[in-house]
N, C-alpha and C. Protein backbone atom coordinates (compact mmCIF):
# COMPACT_ATOMS: atom_id res chain seq x y z
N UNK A 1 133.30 181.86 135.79
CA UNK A 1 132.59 182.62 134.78
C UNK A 1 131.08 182.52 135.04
N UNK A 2 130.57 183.59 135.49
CA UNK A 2 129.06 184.07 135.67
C UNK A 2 128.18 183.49 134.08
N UNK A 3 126.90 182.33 134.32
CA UNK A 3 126.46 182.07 132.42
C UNK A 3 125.21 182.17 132.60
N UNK A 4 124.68 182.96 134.45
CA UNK A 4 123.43 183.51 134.15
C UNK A 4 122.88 184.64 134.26
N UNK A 5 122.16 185.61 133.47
CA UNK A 5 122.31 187.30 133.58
C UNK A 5 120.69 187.47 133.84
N UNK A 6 120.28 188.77 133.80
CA UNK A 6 118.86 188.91 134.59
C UNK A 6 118.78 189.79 133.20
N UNK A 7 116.95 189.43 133.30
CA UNK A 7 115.84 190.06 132.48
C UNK A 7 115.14 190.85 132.70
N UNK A 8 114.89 192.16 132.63
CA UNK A 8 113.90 192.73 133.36
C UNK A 8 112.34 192.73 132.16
N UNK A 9 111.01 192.34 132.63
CA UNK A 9 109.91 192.46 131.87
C UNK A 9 109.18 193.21 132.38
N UNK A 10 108.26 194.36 131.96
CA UNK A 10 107.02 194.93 132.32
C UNK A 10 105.69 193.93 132.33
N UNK A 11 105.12 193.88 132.83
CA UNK A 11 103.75 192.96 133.40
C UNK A 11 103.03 193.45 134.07
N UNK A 12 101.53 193.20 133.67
CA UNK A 12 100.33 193.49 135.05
C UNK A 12 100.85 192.66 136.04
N UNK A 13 100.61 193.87 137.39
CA UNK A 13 100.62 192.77 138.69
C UNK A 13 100.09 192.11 138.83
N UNK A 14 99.12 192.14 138.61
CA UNK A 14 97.75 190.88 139.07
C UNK A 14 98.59 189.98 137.80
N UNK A 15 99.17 190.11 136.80
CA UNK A 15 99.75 188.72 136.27
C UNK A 15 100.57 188.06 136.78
N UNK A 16 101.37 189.25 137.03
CA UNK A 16 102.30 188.62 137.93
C UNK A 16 102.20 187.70 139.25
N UNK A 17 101.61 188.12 140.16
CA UNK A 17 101.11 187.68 141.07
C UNK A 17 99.86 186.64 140.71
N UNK A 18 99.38 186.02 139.87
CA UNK A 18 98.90 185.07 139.66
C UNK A 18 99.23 183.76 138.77
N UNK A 19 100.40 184.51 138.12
CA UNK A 19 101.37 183.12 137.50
C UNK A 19 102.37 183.01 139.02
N UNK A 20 102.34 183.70 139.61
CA UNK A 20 103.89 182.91 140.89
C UNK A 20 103.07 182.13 141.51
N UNK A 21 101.44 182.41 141.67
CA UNK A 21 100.72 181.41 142.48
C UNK A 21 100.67 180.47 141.78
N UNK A 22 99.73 180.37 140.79
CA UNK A 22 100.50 178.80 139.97
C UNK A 22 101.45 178.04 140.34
N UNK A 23 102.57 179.03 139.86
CA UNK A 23 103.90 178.11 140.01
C UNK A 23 104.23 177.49 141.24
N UNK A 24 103.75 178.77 142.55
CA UNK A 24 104.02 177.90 143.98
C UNK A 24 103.00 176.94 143.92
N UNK A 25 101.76 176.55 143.43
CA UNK A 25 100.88 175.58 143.65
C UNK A 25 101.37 174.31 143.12
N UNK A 26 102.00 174.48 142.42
CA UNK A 26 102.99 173.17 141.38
C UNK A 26 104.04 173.33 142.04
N UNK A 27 104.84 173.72 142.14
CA UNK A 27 105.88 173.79 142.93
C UNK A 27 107.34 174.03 142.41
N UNK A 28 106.87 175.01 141.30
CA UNK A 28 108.07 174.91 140.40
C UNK A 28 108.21 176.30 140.49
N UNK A 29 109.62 176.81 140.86
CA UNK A 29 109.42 178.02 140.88
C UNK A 29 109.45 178.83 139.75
N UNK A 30 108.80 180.37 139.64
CA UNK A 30 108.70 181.16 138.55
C UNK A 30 109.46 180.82 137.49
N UNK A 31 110.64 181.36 137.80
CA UNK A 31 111.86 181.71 137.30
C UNK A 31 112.30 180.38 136.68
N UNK A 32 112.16 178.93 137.19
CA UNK A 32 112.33 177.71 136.17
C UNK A 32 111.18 177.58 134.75
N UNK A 33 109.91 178.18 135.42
CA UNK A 33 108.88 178.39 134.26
C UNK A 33 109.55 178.55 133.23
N UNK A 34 109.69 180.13 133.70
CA UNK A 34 110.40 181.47 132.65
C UNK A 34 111.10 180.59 131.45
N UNK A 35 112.44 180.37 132.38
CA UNK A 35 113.30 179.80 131.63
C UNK A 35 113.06 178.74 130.83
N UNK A 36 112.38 177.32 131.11
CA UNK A 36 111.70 176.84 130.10
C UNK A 36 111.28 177.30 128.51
N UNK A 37 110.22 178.06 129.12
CA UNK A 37 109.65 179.05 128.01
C UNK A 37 110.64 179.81 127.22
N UNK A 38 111.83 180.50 127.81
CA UNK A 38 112.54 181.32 126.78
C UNK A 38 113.15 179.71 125.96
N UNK A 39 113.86 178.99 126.80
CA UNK A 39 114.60 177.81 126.13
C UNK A 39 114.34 177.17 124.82
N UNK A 40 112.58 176.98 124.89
CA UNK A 40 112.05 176.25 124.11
C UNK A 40 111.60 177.43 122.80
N UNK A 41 111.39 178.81 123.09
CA UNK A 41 111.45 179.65 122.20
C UNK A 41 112.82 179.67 121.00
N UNK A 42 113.57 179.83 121.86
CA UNK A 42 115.14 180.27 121.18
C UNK A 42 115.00 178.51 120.07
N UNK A 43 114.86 177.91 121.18
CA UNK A 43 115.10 176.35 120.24
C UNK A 43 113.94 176.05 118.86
N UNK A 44 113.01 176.45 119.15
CA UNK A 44 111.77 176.49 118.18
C UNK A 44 111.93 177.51 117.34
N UNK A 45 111.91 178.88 118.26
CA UNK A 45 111.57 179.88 117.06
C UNK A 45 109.84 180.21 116.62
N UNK A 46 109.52 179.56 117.78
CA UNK A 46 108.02 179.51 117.72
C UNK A 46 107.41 180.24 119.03
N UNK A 47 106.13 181.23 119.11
CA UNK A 47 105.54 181.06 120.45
C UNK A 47 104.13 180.16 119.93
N UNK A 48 104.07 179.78 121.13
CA UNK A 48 102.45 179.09 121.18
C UNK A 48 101.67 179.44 122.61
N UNK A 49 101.12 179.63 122.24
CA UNK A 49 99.27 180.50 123.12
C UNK A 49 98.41 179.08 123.20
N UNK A 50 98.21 179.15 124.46
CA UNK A 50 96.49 177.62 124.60
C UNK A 50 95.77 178.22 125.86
N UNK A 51 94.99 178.96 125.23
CA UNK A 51 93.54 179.63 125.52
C UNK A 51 92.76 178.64 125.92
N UNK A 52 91.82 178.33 127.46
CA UNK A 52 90.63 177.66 127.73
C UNK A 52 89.67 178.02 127.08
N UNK A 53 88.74 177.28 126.23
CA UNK A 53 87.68 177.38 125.70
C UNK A 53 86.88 177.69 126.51
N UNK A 54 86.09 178.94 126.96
CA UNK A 54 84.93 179.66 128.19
C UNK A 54 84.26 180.19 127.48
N UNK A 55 82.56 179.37 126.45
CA UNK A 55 81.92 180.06 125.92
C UNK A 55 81.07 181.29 126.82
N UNK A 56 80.89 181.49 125.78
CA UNK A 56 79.79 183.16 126.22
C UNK A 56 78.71 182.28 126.56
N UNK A 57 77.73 183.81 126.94
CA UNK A 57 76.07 182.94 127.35
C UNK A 57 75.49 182.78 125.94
N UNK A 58 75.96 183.09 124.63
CA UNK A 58 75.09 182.50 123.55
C UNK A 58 75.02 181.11 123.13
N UNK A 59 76.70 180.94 123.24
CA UNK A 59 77.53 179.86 123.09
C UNK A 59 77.07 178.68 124.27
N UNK A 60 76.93 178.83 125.41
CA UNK A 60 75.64 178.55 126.37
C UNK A 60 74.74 177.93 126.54
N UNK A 61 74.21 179.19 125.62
CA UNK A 61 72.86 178.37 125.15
C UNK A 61 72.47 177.79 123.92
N UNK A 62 73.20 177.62 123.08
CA UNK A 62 72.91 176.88 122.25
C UNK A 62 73.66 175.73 122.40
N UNK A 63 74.76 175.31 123.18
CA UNK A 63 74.90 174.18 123.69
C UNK A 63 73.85 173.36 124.69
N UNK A 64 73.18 174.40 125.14
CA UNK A 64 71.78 173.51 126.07
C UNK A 64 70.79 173.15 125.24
N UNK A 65 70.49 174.14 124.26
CA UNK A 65 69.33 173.57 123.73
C UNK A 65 69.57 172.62 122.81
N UNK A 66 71.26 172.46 122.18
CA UNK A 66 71.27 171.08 121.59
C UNK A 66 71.30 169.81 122.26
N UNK A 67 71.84 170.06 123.41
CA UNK A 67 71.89 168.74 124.39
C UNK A 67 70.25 168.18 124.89
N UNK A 68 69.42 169.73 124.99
CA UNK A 68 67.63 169.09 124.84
C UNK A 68 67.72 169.15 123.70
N UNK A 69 67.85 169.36 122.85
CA UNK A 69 67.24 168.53 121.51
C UNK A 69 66.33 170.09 120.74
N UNK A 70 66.54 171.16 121.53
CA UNK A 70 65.32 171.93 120.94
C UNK A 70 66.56 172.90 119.32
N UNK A 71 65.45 173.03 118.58
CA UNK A 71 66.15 173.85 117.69
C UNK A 71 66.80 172.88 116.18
N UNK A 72 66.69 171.63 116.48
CA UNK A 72 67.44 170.84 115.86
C UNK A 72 66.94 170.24 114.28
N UNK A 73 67.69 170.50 113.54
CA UNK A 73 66.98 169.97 111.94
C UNK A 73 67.73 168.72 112.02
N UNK A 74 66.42 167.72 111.14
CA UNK A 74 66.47 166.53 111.05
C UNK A 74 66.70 166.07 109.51
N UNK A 75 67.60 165.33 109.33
CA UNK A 75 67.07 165.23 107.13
C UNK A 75 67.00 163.20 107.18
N UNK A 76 66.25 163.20 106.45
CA UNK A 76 66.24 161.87 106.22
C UNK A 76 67.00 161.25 104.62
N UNK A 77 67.48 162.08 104.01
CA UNK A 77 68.31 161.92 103.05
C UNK A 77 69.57 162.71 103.14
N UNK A 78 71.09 162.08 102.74
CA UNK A 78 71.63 162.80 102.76
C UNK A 78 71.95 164.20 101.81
N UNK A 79 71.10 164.19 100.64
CA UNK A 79 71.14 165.48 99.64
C UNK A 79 70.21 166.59 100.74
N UNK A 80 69.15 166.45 101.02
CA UNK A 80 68.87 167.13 102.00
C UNK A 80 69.25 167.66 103.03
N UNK A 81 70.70 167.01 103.71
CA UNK A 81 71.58 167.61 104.65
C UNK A 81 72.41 168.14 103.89
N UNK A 82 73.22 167.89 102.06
CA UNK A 82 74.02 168.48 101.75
C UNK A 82 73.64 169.90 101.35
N UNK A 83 72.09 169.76 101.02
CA UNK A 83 71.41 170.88 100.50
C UNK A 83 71.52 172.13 101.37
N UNK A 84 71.03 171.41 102.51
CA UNK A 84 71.15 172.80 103.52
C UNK A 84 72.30 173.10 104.46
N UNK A 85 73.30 172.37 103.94
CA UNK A 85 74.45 173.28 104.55
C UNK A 85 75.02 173.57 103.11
N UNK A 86 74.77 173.58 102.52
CA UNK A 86 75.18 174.65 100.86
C UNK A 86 74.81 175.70 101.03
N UNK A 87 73.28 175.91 101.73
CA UNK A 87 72.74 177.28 101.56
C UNK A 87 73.48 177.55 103.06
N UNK A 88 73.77 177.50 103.95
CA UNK A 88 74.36 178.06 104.98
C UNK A 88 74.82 179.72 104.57
């Protein structure tokens, strides 16, 4: 008795062809990915997405200028820090 059947999915090539590189770089082939992923779907009932955090150039730069120090409010009380993130 045959208990494995085929899927057909539509996909960008370039996805395609850049998740099989992955997978050959790990060494796991596609198709064990795949299956994983459907497995743990059916069993969950959940999908989950994990996006790399790649800020923009604003995001950028206001990480540089906090790391120099420029731009930065100082409070020497804490009602004064609660104050001004109230008015935010």
């Amino acid at each position: 008795m045959k208990t494995s059947t085929t899927i057909l999915i539509k996909t960008d090539k370039a996805v395609k062809n850049a998740a099989k590189k992955a997978a050959e770089e790990i060494g796991i082939p596609l198709s064990t990915i795949l299956n994983a992923y459907l497995r743990a779907f059916a069993r969950d009932r959940r999908v989950e997405f994990e996006f790399p955090h790649i800020p923009n150039a604003t995001t950028r730069k206001a990480i540089a200028d906090a790391r120099a120090g420029r731009g930065l409010k100082t409070f020497s009380k804490f009602e004064d820090l609660a104050d001004y993130l109230r008015a935010l």
